[in-house]
Protein backbone atom coordinates (compact mmCIF):
# COMPACT_ATOMS: atom_id res chain seq x y z
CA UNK A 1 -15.01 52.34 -16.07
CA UNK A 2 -18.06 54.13 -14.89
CA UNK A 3 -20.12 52.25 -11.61
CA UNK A 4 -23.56 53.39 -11.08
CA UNK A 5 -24.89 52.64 -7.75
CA UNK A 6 -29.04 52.86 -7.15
CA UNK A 7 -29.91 52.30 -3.43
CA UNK A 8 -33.51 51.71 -2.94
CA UNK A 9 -33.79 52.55 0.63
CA UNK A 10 -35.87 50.32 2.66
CA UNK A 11 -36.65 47.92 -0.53
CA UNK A 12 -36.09 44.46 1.00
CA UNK A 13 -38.69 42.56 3.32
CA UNK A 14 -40.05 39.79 4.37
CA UNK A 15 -43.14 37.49 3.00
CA UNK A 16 -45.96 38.84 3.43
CA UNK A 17 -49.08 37.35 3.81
CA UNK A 18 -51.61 39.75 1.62
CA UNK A 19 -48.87 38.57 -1.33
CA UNK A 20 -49.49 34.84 -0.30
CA UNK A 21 -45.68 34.58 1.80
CA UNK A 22 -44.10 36.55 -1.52
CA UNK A 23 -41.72 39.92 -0.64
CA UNK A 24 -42.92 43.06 -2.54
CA UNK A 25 -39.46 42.60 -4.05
CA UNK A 26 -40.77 38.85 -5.31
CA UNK A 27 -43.66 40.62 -6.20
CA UNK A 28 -42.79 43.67 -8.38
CA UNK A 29 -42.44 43.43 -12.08
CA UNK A 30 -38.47 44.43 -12.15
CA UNK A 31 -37.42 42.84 -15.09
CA UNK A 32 -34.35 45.44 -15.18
CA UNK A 33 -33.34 44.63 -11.83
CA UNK A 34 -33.57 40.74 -12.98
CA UNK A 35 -31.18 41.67 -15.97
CA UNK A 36 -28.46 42.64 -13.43
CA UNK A 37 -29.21 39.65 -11.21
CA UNK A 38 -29.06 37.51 -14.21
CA UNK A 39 -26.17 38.92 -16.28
CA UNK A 40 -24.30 39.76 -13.10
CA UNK A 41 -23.44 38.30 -9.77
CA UNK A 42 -25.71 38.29 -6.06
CA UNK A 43 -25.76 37.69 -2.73
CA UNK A 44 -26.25 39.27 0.87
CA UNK A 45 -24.95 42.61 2.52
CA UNK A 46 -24.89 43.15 5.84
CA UNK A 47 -24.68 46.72 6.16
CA UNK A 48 -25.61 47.13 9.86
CA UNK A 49 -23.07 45.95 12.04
CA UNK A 50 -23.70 43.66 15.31
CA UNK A 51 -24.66 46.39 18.14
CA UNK A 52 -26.21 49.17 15.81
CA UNK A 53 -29.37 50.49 15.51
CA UNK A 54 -30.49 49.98 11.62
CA UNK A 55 -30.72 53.34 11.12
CA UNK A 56 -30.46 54.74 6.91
CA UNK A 57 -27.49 56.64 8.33
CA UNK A 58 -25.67 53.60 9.44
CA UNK A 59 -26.42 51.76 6.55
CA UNK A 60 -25.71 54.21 3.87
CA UNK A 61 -22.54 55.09 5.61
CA UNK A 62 -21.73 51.26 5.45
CA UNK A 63 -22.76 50.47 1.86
CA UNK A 64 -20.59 54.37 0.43
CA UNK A 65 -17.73 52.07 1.79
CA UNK A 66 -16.73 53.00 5.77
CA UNK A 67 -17.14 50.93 8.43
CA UNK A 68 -19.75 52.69 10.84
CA UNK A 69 -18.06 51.19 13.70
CA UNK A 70 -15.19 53.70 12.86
CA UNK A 71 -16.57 56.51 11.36
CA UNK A 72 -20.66 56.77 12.74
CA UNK A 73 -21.28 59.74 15.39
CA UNK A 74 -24.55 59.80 14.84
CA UNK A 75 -27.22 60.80 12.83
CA UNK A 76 -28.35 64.67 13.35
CA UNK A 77 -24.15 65.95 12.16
CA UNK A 78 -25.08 64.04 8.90
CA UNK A 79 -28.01 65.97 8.26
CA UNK A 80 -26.53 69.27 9.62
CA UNK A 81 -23.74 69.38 6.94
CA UNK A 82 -26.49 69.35 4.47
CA UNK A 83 -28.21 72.32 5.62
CA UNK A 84 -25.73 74.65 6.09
CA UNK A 85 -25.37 74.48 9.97
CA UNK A 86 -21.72 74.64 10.78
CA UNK A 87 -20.79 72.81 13.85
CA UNK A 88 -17.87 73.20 16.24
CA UNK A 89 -15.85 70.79 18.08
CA UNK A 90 -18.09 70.96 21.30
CA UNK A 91 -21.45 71.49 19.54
CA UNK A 92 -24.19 68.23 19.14
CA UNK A 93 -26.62 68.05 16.16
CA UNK A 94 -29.88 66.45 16.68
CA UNK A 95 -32.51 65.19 13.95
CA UNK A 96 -35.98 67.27 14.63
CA UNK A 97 -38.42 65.58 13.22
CA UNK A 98 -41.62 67.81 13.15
CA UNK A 99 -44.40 65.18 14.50
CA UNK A 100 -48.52 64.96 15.23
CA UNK A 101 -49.54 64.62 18.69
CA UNK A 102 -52.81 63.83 19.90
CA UNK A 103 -53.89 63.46 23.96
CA UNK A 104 -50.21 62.13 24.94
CA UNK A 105 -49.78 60.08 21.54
CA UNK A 106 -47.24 60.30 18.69
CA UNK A 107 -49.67 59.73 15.92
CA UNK A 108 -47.85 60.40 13.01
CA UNK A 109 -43.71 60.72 12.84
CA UNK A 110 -43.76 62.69 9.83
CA UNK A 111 -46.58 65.50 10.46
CA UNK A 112 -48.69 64.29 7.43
CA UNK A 113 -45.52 65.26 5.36
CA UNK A 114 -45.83 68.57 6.14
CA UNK A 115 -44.27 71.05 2.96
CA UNK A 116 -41.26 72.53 3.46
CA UNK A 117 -42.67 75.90 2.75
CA UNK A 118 -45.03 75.17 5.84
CA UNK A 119 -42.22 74.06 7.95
CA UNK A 120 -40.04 77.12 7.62
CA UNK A 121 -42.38 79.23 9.46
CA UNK A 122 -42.64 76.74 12.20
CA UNK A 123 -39.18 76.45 12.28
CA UNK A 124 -38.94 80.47 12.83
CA UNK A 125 -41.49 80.14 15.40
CA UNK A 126 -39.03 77.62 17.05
CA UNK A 127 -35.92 80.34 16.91
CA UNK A 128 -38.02 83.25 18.37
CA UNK A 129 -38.54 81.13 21.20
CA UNK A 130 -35.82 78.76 22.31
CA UNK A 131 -32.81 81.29 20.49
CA UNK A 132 -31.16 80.95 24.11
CA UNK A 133 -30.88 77.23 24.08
CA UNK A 134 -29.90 76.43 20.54
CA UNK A 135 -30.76 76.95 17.03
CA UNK A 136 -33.33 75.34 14.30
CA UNK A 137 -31.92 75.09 10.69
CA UNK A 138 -34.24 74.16 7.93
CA UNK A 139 -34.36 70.92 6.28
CA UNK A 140 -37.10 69.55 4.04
CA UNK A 141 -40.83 68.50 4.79
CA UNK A 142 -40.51 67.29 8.09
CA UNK A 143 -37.06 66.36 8.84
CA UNK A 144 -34.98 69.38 10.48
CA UNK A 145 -31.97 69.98 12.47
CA UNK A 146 -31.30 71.53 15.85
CA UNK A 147 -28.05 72.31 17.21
CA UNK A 148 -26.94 72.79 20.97
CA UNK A 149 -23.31 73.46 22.16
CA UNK A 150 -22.87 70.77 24.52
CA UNK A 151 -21.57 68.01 23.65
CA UNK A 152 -22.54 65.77 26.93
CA UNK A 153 -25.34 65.86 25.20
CA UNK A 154 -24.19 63.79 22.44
CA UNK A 155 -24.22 60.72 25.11
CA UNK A 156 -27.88 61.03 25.42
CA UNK A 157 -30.07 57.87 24.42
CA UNK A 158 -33.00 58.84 21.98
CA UNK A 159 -34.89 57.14 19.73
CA UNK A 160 -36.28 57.10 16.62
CA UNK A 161 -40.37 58.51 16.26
CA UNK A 162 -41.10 56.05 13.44
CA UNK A 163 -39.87 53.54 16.19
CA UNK A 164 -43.04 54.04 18.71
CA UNK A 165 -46.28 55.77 16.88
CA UNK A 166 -49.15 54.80 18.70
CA UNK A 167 -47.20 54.94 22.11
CA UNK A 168 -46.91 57.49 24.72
CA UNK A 169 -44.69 60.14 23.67
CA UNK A 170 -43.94 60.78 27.50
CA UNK A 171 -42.48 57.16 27.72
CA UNK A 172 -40.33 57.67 24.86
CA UNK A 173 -38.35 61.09 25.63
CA UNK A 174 -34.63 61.77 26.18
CA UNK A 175 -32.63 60.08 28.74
CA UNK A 176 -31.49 59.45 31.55
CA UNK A 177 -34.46 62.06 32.67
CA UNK A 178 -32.36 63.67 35.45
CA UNK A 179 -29.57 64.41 33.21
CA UNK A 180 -29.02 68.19 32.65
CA UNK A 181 -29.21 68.89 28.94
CA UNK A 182 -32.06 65.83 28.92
CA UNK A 183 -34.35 67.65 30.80
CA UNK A 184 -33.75 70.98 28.74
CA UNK A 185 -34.12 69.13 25.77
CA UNK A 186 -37.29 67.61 27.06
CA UNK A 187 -38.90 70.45 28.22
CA UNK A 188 -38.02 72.17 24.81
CA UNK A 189 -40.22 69.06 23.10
CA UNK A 190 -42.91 68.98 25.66
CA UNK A 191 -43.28 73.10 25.32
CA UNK A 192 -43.62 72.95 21.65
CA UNK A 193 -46.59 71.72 21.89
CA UNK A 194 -48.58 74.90 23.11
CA UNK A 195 -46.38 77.14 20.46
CA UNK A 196 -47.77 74.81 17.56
CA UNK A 197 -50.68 74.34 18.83
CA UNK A 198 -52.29 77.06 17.98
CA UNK A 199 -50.27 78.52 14.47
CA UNK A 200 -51.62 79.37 11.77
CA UNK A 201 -49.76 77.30 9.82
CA UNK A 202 -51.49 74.19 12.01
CA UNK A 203 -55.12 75.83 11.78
CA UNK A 204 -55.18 76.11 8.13
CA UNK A 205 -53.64 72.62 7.96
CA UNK A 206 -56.72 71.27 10.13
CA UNK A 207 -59.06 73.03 8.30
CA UNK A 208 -57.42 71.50 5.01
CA UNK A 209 -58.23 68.30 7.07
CA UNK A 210 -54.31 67.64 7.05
CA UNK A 211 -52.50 66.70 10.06
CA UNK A 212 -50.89 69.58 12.09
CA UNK A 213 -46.98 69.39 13.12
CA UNK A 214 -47.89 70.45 16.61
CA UNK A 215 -44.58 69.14 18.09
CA UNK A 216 -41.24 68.33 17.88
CA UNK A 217 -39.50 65.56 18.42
CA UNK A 218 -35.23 65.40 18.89
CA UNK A 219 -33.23 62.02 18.38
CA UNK A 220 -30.33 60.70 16.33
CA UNK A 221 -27.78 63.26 18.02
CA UNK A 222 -24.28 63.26 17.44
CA UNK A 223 -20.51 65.44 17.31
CA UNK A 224 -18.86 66.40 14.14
CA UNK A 225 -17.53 63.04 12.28
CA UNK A 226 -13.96 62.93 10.63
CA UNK A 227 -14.44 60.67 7.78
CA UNK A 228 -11.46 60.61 4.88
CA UNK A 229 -12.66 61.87 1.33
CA UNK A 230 -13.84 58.55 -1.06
CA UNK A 231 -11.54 60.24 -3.78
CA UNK A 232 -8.43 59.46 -0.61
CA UNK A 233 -10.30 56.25 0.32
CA UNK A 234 -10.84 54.93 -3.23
CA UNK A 235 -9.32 56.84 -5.79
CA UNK A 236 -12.76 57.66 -7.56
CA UNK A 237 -14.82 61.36 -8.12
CA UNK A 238 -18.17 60.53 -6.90
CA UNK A 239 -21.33 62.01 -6.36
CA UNK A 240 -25.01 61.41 -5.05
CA UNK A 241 -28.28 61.91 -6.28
CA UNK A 242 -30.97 62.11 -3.62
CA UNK A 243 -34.05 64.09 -2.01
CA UNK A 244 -32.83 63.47 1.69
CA UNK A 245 -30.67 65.59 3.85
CA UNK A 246 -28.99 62.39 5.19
CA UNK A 247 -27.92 61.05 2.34
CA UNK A 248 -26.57 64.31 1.35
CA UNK A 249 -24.70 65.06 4.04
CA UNK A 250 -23.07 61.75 3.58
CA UNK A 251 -21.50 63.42 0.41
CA UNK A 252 -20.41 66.53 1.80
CA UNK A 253 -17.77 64.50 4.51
CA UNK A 254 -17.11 62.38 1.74
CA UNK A 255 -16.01 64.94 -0.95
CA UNK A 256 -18.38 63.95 -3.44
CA UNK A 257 -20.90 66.11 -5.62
CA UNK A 258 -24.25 66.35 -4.84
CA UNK A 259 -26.13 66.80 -7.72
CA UNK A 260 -29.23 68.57 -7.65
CA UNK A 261 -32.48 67.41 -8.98
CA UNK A 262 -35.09 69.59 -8.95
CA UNK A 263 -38.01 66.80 -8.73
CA UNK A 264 -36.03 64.87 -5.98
CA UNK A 265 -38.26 64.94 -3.25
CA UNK A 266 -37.58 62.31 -0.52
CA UNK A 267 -41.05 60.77 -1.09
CA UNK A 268 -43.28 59.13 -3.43
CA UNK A 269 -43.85 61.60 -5.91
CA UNK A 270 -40.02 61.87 -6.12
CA UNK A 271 -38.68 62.61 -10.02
CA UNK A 272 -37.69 58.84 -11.62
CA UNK A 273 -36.49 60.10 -14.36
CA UNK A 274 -35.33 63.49 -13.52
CA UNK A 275 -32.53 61.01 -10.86
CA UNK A 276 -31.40 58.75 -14.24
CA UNK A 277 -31.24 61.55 -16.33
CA UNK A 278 -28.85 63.70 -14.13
CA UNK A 279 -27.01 60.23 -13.16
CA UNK A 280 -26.14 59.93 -16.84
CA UNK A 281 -25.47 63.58 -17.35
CA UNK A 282 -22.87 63.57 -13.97
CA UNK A 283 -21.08 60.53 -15.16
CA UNK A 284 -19.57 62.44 -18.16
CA UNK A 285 -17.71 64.27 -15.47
CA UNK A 286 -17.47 61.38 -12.41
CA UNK A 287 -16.77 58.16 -12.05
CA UNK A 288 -18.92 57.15 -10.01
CA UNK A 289 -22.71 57.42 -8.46
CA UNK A 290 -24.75 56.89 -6.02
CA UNK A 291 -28.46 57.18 -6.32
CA UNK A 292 -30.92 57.11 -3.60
CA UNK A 293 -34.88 56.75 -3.40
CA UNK A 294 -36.18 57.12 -0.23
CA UNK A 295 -40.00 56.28 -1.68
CA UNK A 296 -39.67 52.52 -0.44
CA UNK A 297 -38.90 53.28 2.90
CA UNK A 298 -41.39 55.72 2.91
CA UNK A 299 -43.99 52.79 1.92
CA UNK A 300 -42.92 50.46 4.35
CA UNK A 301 -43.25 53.29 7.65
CA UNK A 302 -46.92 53.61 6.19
CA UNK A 303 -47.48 50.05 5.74
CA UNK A 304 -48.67 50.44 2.79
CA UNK A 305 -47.72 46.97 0.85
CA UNK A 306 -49.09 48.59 -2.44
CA UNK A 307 -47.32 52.09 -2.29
CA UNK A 308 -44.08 50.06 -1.56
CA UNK A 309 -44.44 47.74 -4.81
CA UNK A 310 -45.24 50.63 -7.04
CA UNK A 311 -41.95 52.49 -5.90
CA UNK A 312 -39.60 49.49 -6.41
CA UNK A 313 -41.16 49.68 -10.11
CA UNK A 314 -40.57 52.90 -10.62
CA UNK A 315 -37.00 52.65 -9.33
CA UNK A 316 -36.62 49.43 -12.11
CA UNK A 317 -38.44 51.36 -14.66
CA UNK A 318 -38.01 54.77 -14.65
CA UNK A 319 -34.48 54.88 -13.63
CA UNK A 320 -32.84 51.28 -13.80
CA UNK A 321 -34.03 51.20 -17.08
CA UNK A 322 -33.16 54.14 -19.09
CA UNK A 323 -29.44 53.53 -17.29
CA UNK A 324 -29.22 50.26 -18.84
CA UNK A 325 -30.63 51.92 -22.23
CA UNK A 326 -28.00 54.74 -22.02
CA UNK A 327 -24.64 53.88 -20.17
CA UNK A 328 -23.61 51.38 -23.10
CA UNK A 329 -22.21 54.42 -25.08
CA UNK A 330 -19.67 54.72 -22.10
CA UNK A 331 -17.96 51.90 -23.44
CA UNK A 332 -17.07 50.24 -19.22
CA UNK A 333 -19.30 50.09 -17.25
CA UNK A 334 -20.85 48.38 -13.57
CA UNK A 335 -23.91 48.84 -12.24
CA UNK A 336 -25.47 47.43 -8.63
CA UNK A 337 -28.58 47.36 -7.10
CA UNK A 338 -29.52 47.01 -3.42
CA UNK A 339 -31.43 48.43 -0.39
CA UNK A 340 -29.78 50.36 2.46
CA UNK A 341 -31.70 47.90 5.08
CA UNK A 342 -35.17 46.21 5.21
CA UNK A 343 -38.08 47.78 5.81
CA UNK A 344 -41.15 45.41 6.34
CA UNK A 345 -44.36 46.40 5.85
CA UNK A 346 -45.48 44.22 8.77
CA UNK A 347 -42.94 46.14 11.56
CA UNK A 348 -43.22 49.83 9.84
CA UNK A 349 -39.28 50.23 10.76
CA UNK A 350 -35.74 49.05 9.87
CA UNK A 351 -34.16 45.81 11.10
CA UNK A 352 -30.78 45.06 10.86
CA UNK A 353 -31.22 42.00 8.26
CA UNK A 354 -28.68 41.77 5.48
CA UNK A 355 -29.89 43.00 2.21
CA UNK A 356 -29.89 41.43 -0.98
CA UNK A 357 -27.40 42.75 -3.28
CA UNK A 358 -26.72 42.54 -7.41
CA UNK A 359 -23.85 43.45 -9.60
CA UNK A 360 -23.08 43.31 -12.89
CA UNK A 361 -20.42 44.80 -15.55
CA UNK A 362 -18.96 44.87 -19.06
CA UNK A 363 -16.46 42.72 -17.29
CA UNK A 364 -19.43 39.80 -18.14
CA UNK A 365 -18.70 38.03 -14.69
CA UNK A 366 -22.16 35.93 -13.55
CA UNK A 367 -23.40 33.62 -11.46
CA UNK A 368 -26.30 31.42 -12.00
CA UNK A 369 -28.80 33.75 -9.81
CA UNK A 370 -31.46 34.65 -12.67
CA UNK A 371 -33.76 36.67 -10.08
CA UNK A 372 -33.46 40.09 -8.06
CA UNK A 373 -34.76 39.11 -4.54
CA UNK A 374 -34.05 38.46 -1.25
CA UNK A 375 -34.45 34.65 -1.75
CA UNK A 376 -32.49 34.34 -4.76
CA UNK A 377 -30.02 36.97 -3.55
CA UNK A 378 -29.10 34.54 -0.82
CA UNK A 379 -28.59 31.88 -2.84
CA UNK A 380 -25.67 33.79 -4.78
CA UNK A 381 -22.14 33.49 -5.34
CA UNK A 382 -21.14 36.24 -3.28
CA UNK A 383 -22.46 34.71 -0.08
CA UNK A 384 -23.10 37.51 2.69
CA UNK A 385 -20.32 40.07 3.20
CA UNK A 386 -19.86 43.17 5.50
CA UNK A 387 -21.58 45.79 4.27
CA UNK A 388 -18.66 48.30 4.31
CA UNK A 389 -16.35 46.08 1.62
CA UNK A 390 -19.05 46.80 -0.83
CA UNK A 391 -17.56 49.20 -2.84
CA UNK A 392 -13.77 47.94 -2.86
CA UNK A 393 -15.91 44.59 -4.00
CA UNK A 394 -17.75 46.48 -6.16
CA UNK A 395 -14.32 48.23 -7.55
CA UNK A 396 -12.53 44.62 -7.98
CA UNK A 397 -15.73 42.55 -9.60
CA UNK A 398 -15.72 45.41 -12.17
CA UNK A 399 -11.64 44.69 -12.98
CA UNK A 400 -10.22 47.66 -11.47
């Protein structure tokens, strides 16, 4: 048996006026993801547990099958094990996202997207000048990692930049204030400023009439997680397919293969088919996959209703489709589709909402759900479930 798992991150949402009170899911011509709805079985996932934040990391971590009330330390030692930073037992990893700042105000939580070719001279800016405190390790476009050997620090209460653009960034910063390695790590944010300010990087990005990344911003921190290989945990090779650190680091503490696609870019001009193509080409090897597109969260941070419809298409066309052309000649086979959380267009962040969820297999189990949505979703057989059962679910609806 061979389970293919595509995770459309921030897909689900709620109606939205502009589509006359229809989801983009409702929405979006997905007639593949409506074949696996209709030939398989639905219902609700409720991958963010009671007292979380609805964060990707939580979620993913839920739906790759472990609780995150056992295993979650946060979100920057995720990211870290993805780009090479090797933590200790006392260090903390934080998220750095690089963000635009104007007169006081987070404008922008991603920097305009800034390249990852641009970033990795700010990033070596950042070294040169904070090397005493801690230590910058590139990541892609705008989302970094910083590491600081304290790990006090890790009790800290951040918060996500996507969570407040348009506020104060002042109002917003680590705390409690007084607290030792808060203050540093303040002052670090706050000092950024005048050291990107001014770079050339920023000038010729202004000039370009792009946004500069003239700060940094530090959240999502966490120690080193111990989290048992999926091969222990469920007695399958797995691997990932994905353009974001996160996702990838998931895979490293979990023992599974991260397969590289070149085109895989964490955005919406991430490679479709360059995701299905490796999927197909790692299953003659594994037996199982996860694949993750980050566009439709991506969408639904920008609010943009119509960027988030045409990457839920793209995920049913480009890869849902040539999967369900290609994985009969494996004989066995289960596929599901779902998103990590919802991200609504009207909020422009996650909410802890449970997720609409579809399965099918060779096994030819069904329920009477003929639609992929969040509406007919909850109306399925499978009810709503914790998120982190998914894949032992997943496992047993397939026969195994």
């Amino acid at each position: 048996m061979k389970y293919v798992i595509i995770i459309g991150d921030g897909m689900a949402d709620i109606p939205l006026k502009e589509l006359n009170g229809e989801t983009p899911l409702q929405r979006a011509e997905i007639p593949n993801m409506d074949i696996i709805a209709s030939k398989g079985v639905s219902g609700m996932l409720k991958t963010v547990p009671n007292q979380m934040l609805p964060g990707s990391d939580v979620a993913n971590l839920s739906i790759m099958g472990y609780n995150p009330s056992k295993y979650y330390t946060g979100r920057g030692p995720l990211e870290a094990a993805s780009v090479g930073a090797q933590m200790d037992k006392g260090d903390v990893a934080f998220r750095c996202n690089f963000i635009t700042e104007d007169s006081g105000i987070l404008t922008d939580f991603n920097a305009g997207h800034i390249s990852t070719i641009e970033a990795s001279e700010l990033i070596e800016t950042l070294n040169q000048k904070f090397y005493l405190h801690g230590k910058f390790y590139l990541g892609t476009s705008y989302r970094h990692v910083f590491l600081l050997k304290d790990k006090q620090s890790a009790l800290l209460e951040s918060t996500p930049p996507h969570d407040v653009v348009g506020e104060l960034f002042e109002e917003n910063l680590l705390k409690p204030s007084l607290d030792k390695n808060a203050v540093l790590l303040n002052k670090i944010m706050i000092e950024s400023r005048k050291i990107l300010k001014n770079h050339p990087i920023n000038e010729r990005r202004i000039a370009e009439g792009k946004k500069p990344a003239n700060m940094i911003w530090l959240w999502g921190q966490g120690v080193k997680p111990t989290i048992p290989t999926f091969k222990d945990k469920y007695g399958l090779k797995g691997a990932t397919i994905t353009g974001v650190d996160l996702v990838k680091g998931l895979g490293i503490y979990m023992g599974l293969t991260n397969v590289h696609v070149p085109g895989a870019t964490g955005y919406y001009d991430t490679d479709y088919c360059g995701k299905a193509k490796n999927a197909l080409e790692a299953l003659e090897t594994h037996d199982l996959i996860f694949i993750h597109v980050e566009a439709p969260d991506e969408a639904g941070h920008a609010g943009d209703v119509k960027e988030k419809i045409l990457a839920i298409e793209r995920i049913d066309y480009r890869i849902l489709g040539k999967l369900l052309d290609e994985l009969p000649g494996f004989d066995d086979y289960s596929v599901s589709i779902l998103p990590d959380h919802p991200t609504p267009i009207t909020l422009k962040t996650h909410t802890s909402d449970p997720v609409p969820y579809s399965m099918c297999s060779t096994a030819d189990s069904s329920d009477d759900i003929l639609k992929y949505d969040e509406y007919s979703a909850s109306k399925g057989s499978l009810g709503i479930q914790p998120g982190h059962k998914f894949i032992k679910n997943f496992i047993k609806y397939s026969g195994y």
